[in-house]
PDB file of N, CA and C in Angstrom:
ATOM      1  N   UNK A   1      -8.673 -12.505  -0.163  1.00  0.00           N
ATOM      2  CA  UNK A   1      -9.197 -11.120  -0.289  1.00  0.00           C
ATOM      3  C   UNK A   1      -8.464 -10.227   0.725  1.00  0.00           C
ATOM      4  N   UNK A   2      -8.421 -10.451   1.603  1.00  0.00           N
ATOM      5  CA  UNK A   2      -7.593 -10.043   3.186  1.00  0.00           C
ATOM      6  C   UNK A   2      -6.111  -9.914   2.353  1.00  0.00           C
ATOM      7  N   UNK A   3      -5.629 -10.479   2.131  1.00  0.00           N
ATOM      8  CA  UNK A   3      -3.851 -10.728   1.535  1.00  0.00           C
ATOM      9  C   UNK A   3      -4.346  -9.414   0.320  1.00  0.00           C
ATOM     10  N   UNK A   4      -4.912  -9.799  -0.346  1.00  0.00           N
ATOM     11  CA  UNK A   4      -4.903  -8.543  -1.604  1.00  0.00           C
ATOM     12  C   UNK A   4      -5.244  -6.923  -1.124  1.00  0.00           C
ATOM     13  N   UNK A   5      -5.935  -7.051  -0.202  1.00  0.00           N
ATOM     14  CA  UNK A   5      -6.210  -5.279   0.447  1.00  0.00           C
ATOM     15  C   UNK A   5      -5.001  -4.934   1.376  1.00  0.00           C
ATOM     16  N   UNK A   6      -4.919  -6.035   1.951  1.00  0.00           N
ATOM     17  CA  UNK A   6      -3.314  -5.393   2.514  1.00  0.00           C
ATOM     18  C   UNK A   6      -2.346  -5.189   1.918  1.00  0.00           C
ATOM     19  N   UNK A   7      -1.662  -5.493   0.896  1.00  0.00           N
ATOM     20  CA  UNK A   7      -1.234  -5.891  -0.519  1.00  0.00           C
ATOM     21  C   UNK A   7      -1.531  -4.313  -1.229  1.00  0.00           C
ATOM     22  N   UNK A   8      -2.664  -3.910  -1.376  1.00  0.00           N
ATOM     23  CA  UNK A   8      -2.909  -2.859  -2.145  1.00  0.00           C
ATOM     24  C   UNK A   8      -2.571  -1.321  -0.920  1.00  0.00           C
ATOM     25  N   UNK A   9      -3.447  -1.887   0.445  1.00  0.00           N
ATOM     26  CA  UNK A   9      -2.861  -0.730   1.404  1.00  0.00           C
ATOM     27  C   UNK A   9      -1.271  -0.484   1.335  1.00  0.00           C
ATOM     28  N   UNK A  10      -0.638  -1.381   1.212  1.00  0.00           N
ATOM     29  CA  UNK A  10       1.137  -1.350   1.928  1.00  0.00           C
ATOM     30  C   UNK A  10       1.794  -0.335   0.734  1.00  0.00           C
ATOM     31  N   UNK A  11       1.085  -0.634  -0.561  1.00  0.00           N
ATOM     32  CA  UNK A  11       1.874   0.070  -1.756  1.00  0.00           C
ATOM     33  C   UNK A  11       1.026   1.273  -2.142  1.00  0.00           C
ATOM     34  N   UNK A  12       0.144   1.267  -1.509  1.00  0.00           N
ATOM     35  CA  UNK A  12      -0.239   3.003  -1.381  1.00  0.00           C
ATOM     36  C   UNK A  12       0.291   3.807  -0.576  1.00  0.00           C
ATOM     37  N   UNK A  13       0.381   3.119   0.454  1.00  0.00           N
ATOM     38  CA  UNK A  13       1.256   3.781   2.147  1.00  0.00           C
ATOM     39  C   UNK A  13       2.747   3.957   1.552  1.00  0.00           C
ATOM     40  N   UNK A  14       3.529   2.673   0.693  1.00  0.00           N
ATOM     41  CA  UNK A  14       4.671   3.345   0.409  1.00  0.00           C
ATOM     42  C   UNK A  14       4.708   3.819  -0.776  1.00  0.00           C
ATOM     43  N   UNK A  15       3.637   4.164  -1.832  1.00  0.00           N
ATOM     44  CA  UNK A  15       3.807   5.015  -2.483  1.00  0.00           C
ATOM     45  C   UNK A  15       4.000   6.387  -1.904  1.00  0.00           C
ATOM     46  N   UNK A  16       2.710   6.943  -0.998  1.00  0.00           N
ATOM     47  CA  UNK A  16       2.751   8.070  -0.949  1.00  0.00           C
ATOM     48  C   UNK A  16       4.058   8.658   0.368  1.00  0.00           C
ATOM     49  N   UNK A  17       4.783   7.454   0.746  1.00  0.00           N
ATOM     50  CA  UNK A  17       5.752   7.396   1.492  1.00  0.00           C
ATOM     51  C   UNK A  17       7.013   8.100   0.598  1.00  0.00           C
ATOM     52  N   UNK A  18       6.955   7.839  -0.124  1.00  0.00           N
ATOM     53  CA  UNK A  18       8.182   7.816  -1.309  1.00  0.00           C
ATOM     54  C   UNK A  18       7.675   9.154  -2.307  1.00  0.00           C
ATOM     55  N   UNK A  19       6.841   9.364  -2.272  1.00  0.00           N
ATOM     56  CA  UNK A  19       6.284  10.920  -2.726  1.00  0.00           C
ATOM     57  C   UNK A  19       6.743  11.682  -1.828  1.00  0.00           C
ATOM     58  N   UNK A  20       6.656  11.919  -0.574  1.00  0.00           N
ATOM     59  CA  UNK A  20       6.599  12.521   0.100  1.00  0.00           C
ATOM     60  C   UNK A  20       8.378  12.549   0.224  1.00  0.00           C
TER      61      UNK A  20
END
């Protein structure tokens, strides 16, 4: 569960990394 939320944080962070 730990591996999958970090997992989901990292590709929101570099989504909106890469938006930006």
């Amino acid at each position: 569960i730990l591996v999958h939320t970090a997992f989901l944080l990292i590709i929101y962070v570099k989504t909106e990394s890469q938006n930006n």
